[in-house]
PDB file of N, CA and C in Angstrom:
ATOM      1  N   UNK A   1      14.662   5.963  10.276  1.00  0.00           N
ATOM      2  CA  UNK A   1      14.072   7.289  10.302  1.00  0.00           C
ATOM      3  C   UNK A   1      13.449   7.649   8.950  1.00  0.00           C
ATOM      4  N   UNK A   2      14.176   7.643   7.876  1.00  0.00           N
ATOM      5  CA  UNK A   2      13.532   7.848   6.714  1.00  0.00           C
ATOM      6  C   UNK A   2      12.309   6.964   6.258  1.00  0.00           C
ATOM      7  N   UNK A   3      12.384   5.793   6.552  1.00  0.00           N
ATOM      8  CA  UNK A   3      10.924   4.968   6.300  1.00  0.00           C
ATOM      9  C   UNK A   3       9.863   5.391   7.428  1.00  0.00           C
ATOM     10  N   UNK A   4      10.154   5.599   8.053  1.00  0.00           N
ATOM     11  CA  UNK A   4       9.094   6.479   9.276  1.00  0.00           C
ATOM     12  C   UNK A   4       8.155   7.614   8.194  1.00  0.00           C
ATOM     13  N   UNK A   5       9.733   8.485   7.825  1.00  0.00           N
ATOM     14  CA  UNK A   5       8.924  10.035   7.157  1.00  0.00           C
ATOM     15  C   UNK A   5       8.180   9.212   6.185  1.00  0.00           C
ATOM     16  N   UNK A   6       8.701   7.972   5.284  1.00  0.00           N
ATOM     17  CA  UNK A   6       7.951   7.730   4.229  1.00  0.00           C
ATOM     18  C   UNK A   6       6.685   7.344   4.055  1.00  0.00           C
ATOM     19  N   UNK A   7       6.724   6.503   5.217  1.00  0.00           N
ATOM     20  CA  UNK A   7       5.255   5.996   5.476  1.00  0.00           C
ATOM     21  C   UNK A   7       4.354   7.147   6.006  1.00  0.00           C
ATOM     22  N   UNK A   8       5.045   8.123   7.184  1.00  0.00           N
ATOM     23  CA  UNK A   8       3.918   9.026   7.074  1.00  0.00           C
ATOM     24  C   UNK A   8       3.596  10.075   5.617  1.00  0.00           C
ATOM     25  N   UNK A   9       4.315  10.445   5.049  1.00  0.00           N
ATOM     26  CA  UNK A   9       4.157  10.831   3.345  1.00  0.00           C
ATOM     27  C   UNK A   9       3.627  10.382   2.828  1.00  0.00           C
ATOM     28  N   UNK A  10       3.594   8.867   2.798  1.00  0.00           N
ATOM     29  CA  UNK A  10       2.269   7.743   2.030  1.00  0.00           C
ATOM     30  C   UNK A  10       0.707   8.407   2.588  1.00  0.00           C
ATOM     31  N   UNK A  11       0.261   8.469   4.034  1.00  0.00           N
ATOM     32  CA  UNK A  11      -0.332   8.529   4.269  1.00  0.00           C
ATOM     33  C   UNK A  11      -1.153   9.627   3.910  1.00  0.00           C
ATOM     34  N   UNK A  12       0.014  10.657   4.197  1.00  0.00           N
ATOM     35  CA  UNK A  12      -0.418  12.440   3.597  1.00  0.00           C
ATOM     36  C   UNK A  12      -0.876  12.435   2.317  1.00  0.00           C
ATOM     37  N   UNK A  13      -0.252  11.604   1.284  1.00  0.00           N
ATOM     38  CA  UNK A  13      -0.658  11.193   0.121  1.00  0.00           C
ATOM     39  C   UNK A  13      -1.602  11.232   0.057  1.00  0.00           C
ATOM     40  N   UNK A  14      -2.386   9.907   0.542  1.00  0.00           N
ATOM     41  CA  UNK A  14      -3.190   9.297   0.326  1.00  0.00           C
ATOM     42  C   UNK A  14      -4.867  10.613   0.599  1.00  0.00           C
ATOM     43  N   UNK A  15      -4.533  10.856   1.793  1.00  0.00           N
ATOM     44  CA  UNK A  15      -5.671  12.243   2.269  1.00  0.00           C
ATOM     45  C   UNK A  15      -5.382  13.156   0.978  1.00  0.00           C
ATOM     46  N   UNK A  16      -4.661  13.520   0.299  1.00  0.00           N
ATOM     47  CA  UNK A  16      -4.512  14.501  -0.262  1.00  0.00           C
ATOM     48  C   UNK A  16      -5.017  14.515  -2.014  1.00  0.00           C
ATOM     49  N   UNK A  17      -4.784  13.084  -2.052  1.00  0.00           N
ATOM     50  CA  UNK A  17      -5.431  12.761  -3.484  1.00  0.00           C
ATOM     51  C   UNK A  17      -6.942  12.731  -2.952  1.00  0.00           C
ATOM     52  N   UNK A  18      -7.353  12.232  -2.095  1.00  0.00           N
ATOM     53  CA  UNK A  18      -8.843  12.178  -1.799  1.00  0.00           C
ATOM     54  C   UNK A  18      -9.455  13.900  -1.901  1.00  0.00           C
ATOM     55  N   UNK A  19      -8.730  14.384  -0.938  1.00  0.00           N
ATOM     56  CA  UNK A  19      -9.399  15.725  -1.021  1.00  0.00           C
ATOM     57  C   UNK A  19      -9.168  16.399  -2.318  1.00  0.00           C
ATOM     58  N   UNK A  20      -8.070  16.140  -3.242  1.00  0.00           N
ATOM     59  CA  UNK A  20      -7.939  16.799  -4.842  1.00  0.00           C
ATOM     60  C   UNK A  20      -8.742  16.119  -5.347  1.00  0.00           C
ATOM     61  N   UNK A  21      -8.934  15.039  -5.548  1.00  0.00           N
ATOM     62  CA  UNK A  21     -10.161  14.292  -6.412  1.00  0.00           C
ATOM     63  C   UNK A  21     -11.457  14.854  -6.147  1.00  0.00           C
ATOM     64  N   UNK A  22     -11.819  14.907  -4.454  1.00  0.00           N
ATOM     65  CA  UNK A  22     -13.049  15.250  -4.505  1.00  0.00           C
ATOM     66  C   UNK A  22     -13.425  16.929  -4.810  1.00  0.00           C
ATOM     67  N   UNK A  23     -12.158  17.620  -4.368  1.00  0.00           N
ATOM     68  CA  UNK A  23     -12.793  19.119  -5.018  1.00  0.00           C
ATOM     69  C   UNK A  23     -12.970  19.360  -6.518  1.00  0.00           C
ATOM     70  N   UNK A  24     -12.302  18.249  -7.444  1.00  0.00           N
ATOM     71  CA  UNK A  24     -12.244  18.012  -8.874  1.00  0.00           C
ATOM     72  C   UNK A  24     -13.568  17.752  -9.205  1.00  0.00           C
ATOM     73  N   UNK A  25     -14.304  16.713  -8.118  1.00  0.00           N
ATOM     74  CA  UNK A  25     -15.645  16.479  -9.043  1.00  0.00           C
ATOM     75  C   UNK A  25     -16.783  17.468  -8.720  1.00  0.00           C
ATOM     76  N   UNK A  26     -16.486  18.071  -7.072  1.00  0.00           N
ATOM     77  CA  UNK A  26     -17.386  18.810  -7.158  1.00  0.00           C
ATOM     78  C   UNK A  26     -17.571  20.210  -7.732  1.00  0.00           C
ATOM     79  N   UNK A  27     -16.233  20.933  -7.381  1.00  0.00           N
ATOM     80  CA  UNK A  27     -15.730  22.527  -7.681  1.00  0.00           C
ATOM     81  C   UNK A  27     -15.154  22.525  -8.797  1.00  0.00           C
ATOM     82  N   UNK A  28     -14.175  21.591  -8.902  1.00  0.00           N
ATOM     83  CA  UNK A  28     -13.397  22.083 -10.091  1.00  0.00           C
ATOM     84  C   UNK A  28     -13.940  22.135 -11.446  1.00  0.00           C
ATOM     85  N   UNK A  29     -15.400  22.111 -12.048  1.00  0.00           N
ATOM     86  CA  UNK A  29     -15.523  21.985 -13.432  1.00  0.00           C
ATOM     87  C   UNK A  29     -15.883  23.317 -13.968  1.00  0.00           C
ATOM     88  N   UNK A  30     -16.410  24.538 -12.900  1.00  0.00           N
ATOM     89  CA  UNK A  30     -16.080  25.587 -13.226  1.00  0.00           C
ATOM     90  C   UNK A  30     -15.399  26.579 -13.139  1.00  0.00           C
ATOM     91  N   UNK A  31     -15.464  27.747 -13.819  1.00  0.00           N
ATOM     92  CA  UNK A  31     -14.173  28.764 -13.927  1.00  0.00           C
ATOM     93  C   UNK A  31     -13.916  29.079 -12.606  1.00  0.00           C
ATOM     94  N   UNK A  32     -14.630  28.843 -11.647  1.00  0.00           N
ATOM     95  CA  UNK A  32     -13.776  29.351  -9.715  1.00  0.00           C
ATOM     96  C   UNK A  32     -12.738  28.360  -9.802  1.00  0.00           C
ATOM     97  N   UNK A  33     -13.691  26.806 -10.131  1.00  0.00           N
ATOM     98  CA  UNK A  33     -12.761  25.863  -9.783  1.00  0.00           C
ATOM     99  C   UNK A  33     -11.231  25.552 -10.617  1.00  0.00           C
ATOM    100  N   UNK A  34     -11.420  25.923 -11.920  1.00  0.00           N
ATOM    101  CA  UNK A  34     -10.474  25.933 -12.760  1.00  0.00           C
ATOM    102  C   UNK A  34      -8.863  26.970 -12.536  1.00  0.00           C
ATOM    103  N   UNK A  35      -9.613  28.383 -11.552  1.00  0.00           N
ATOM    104  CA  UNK A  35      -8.903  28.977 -11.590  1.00  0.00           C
ATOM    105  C   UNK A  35      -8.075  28.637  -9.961  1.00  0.00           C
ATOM    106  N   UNK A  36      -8.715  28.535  -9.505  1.00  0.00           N
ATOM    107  CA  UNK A  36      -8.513  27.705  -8.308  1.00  0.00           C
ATOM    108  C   UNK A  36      -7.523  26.281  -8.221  1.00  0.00           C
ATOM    109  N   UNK A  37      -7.401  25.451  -9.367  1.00  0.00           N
ATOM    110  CA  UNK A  37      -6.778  24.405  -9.699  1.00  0.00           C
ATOM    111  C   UNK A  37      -5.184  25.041 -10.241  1.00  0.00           C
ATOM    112  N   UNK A  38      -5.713  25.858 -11.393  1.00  0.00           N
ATOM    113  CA  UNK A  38      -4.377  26.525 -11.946  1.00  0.00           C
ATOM    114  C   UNK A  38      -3.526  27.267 -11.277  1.00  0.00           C
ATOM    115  N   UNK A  39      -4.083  27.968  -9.948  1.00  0.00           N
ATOM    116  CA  UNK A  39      -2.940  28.913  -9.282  1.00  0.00           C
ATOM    117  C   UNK A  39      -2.458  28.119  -8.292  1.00  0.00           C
ATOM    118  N   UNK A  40      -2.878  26.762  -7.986  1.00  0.00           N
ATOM    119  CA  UNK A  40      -2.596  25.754  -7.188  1.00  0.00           C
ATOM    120  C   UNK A  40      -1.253  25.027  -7.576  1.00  0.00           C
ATOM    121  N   UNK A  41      -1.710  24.379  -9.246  1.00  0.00           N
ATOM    122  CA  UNK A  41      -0.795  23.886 -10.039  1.00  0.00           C
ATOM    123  C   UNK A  41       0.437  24.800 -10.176  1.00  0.00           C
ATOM    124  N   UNK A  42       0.333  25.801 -10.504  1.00  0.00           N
ATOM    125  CA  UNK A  42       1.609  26.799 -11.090  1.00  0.00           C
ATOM    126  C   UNK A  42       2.675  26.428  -9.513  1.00  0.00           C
ATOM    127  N   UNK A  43       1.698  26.550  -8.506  1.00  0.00           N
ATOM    128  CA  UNK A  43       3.322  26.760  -7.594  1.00  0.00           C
ATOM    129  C   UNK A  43       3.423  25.603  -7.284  1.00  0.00           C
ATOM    130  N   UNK A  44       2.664  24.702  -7.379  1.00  0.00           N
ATOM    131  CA  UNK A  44       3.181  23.025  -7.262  1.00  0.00           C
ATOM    132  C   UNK A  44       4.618  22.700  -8.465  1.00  0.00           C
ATOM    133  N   UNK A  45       4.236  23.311  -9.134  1.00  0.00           N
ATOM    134  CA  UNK A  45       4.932  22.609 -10.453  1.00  0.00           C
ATOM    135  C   UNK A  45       6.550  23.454 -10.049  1.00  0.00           C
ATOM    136  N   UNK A  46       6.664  24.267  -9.781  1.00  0.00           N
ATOM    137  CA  UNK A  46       7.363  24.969  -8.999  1.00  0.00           C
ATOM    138  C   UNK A  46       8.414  24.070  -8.180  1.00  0.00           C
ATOM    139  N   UNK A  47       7.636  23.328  -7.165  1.00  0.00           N
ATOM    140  CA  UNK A  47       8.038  22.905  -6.210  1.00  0.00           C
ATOM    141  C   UNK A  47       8.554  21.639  -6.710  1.00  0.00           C
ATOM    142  N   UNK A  48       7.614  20.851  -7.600  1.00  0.00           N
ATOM    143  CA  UNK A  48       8.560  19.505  -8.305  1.00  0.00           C
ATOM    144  C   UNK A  48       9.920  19.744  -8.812  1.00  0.00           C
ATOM    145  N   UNK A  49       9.795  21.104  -9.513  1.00  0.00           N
ATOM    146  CA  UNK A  49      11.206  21.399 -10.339  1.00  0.00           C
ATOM    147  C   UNK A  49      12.360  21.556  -8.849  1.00  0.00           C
ATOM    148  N   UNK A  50      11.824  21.676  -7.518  1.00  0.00           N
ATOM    149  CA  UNK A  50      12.822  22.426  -6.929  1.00  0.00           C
ATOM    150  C   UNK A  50      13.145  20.789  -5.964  1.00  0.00           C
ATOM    151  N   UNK A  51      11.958  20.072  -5.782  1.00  0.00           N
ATOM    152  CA  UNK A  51      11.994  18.732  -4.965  1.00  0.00           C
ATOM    153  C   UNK A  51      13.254  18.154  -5.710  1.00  0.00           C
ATOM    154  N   UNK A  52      13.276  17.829  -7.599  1.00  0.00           N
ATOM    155  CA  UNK A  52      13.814  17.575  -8.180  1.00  0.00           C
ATOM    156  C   UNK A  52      15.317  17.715  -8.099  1.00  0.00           C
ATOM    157  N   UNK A  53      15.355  18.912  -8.137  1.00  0.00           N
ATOM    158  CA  UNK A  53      16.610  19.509  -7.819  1.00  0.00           C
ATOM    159  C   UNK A  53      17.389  19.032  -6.219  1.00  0.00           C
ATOM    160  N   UNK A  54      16.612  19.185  -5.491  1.00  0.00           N
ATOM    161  CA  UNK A  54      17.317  18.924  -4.081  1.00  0.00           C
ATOM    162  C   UNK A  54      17.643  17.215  -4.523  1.00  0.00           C
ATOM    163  N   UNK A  55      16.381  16.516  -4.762  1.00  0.00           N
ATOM    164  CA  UNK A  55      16.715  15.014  -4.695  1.00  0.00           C
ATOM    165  C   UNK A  55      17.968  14.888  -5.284  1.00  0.00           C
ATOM    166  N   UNK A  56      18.348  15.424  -6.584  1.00  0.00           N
ATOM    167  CA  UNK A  56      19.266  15.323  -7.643  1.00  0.00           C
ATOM    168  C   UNK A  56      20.739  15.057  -6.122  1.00  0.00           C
ATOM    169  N   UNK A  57      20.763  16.496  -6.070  1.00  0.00           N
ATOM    170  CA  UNK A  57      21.977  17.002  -5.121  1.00  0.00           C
ATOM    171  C   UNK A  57      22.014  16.025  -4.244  1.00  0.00           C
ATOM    172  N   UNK A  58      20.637  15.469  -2.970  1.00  0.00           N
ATOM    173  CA  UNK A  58      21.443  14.876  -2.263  1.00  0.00           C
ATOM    174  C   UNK A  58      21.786  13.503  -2.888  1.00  0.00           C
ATOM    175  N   UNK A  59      21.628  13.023  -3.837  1.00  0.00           N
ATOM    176  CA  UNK A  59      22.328  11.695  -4.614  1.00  0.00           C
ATOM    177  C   UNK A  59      23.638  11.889  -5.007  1.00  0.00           C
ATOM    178  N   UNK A  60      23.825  12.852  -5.124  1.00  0.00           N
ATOM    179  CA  UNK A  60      25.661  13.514  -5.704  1.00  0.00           C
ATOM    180  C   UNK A  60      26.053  13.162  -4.569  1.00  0.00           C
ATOM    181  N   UNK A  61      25.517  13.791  -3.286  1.00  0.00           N
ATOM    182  CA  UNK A  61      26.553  13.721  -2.264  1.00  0.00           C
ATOM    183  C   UNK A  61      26.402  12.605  -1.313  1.00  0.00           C
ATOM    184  N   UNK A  62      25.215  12.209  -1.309  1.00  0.00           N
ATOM    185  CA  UNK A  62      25.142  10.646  -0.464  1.00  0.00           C
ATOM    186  C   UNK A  62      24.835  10.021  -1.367  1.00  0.00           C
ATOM    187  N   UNK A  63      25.318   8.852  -1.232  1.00  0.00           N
ATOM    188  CA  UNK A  63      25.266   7.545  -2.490  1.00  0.00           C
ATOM    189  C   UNK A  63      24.234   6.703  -1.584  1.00  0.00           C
ATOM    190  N   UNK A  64      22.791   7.163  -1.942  1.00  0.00           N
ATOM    191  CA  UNK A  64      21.597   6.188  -1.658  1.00  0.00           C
ATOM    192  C   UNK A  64      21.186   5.039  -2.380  1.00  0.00           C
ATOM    193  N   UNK A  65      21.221   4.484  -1.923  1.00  0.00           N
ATOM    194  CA  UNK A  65      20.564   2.967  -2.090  1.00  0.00           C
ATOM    195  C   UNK A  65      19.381   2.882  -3.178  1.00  0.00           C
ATOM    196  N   UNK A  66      18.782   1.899  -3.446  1.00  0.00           N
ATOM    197  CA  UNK A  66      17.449   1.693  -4.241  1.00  0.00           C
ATOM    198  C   UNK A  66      16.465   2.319  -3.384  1.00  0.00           C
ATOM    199  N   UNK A  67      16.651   1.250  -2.213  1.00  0.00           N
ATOM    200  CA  UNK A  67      15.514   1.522  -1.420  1.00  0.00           C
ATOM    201  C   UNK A  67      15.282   2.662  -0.877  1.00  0.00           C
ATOM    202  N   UNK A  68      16.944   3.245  -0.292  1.00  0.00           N
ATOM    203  CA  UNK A  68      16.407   5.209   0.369  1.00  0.00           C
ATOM    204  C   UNK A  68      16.096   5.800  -1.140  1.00  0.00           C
ATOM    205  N   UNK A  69      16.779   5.433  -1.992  1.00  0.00           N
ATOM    206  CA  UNK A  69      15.534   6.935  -2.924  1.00  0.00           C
ATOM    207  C   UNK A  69      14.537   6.598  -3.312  1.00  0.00           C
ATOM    208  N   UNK A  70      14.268   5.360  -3.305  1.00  0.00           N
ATOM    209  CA  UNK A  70      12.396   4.688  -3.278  1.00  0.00           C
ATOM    210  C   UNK A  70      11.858   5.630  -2.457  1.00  0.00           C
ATOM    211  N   UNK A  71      12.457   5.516  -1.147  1.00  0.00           N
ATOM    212  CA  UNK A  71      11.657   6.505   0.232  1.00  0.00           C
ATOM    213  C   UNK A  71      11.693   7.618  -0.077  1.00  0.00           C
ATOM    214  N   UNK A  72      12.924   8.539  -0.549  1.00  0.00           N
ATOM    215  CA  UNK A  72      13.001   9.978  -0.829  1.00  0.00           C
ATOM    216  C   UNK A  72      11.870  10.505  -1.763  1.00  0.00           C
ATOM    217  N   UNK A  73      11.682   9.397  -2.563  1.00  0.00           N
ATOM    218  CA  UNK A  73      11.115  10.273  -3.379  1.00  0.00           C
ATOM    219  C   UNK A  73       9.667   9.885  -2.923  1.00  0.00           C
ATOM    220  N   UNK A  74       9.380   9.022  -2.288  1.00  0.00           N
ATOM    221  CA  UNK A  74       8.375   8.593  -1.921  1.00  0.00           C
ATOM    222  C   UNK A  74       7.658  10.124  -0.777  1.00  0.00           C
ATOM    223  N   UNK A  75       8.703  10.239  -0.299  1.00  0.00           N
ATOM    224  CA  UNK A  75       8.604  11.557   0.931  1.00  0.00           C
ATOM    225  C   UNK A  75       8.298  12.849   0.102  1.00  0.00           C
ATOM    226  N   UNK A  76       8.796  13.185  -0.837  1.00  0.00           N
ATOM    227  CA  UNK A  76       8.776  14.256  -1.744  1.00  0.00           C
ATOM    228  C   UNK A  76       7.675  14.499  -2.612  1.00  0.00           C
ATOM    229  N   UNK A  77       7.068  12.981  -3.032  1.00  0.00           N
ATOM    230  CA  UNK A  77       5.694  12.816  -3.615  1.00  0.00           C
ATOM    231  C   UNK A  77       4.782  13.177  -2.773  1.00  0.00           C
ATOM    232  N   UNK A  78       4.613  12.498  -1.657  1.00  0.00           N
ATOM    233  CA  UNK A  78       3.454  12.736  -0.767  1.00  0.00           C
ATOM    234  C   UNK A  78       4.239  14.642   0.056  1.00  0.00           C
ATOM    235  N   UNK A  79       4.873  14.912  -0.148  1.00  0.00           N
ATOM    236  CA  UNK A  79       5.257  16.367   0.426  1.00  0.00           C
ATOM    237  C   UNK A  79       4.196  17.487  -0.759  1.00  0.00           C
ATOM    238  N   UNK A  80       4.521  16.829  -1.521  1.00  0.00           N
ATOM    239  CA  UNK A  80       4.070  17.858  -3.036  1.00  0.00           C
ATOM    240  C   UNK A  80       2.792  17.842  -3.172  1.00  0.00           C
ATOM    241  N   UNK A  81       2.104  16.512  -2.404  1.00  0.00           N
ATOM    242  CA  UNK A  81       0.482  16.572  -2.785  1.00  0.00           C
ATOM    243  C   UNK A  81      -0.178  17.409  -1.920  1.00  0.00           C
ATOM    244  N   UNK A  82       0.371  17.470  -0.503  1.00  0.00           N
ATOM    245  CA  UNK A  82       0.027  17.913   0.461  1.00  0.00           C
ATOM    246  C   UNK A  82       0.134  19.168   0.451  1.00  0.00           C
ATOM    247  N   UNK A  83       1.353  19.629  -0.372  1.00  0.00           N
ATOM    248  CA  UNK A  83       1.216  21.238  -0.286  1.00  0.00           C
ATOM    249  C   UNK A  83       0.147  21.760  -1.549  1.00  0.00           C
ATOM    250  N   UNK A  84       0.008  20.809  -2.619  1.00  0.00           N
ATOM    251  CA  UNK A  84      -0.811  20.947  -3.203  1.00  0.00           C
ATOM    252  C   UNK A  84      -2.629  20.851  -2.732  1.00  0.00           C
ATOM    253  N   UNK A  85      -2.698  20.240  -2.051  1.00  0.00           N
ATOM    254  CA  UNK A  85      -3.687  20.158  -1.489  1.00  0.00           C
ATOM    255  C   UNK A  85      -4.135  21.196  -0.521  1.00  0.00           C
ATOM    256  N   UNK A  86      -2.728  21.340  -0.175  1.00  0.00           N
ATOM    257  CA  UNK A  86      -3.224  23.160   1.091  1.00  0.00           C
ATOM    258  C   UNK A  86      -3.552  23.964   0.155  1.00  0.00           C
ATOM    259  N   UNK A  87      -2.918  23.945  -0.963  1.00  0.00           N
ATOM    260  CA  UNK A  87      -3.306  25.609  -1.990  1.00  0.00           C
ATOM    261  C   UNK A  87      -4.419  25.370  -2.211  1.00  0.00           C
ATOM    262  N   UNK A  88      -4.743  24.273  -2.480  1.00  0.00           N
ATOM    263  CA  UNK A  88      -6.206  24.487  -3.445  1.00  0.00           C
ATOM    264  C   UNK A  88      -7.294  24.503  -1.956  1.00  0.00           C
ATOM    265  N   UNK A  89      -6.619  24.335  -0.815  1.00  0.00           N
ATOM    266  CA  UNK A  89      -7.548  24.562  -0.059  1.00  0.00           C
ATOM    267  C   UNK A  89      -7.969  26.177   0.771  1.00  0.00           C
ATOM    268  N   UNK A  90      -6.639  26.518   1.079  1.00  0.00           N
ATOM    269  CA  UNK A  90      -6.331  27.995   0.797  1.00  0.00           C
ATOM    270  C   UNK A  90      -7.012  28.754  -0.446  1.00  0.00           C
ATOM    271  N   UNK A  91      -6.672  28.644  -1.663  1.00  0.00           N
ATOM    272  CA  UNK A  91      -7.351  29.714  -2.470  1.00  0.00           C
ATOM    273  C   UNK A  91      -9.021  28.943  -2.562  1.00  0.00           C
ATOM    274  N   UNK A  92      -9.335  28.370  -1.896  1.00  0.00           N
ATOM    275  CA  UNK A  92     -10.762  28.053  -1.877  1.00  0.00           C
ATOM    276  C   UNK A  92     -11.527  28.919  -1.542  1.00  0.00           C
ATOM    277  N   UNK A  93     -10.522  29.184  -0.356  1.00  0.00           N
ATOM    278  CA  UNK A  93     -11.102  29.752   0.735  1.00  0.00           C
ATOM    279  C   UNK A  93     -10.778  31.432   0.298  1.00  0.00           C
ATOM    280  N   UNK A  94      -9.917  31.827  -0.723  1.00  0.00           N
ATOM    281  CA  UNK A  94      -9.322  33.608  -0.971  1.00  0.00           C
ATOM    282  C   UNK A  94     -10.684  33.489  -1.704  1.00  0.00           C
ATOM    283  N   UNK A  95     -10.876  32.363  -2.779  1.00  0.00           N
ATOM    284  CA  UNK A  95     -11.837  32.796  -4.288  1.00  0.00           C
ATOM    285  C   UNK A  95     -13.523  32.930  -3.539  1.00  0.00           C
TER     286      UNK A  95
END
């Protein structure tokens, strides 16, 4: 089950750096896009500190393997781009 979520997380990834890269080259070099990037970033960064935190905890209490927290965090990476990628697609759309 967890390599399931992971691989689909890879995938979400993967769409999600594409669409951040490409609003980077086209939007992001001015002040819409900048501000647009930064209110994106602030609650991403947010969310690493809090992904962080959960990952932490469930390692205290389940003793995962190499490979499940390869996946966990693998799931948590591609979770974070994706929500990152909604904001900046969301305040695209507020600015």
């Amino acid at each position: 089950m967890i390599s399931i979520l992971s691989t689909i997380t890879t995938i979400m990834l993967a769409f999600s750096v594409f669409y951040v890269g490409s609003f980077v080259a086209t939007e992001g070099k001015d002040e819409r896009g900048q501000l647009i990037m930064g209110k994106a970033s602030i609650y991403t960064y947010i969310l690493v500190t809090v992904g962080f935190v959960a990952t932490v905890i469930v390692e205290a209490m389940i003793s995962l393997s190499v490979e499940q927290l390869i996946q966990v965090l693998a799931i948590v990476y591609g979770l974070l781009a994706t929500v990152h990628a909604f904001l900046i697609f969301r305040f695209k759309k507020q600015f």
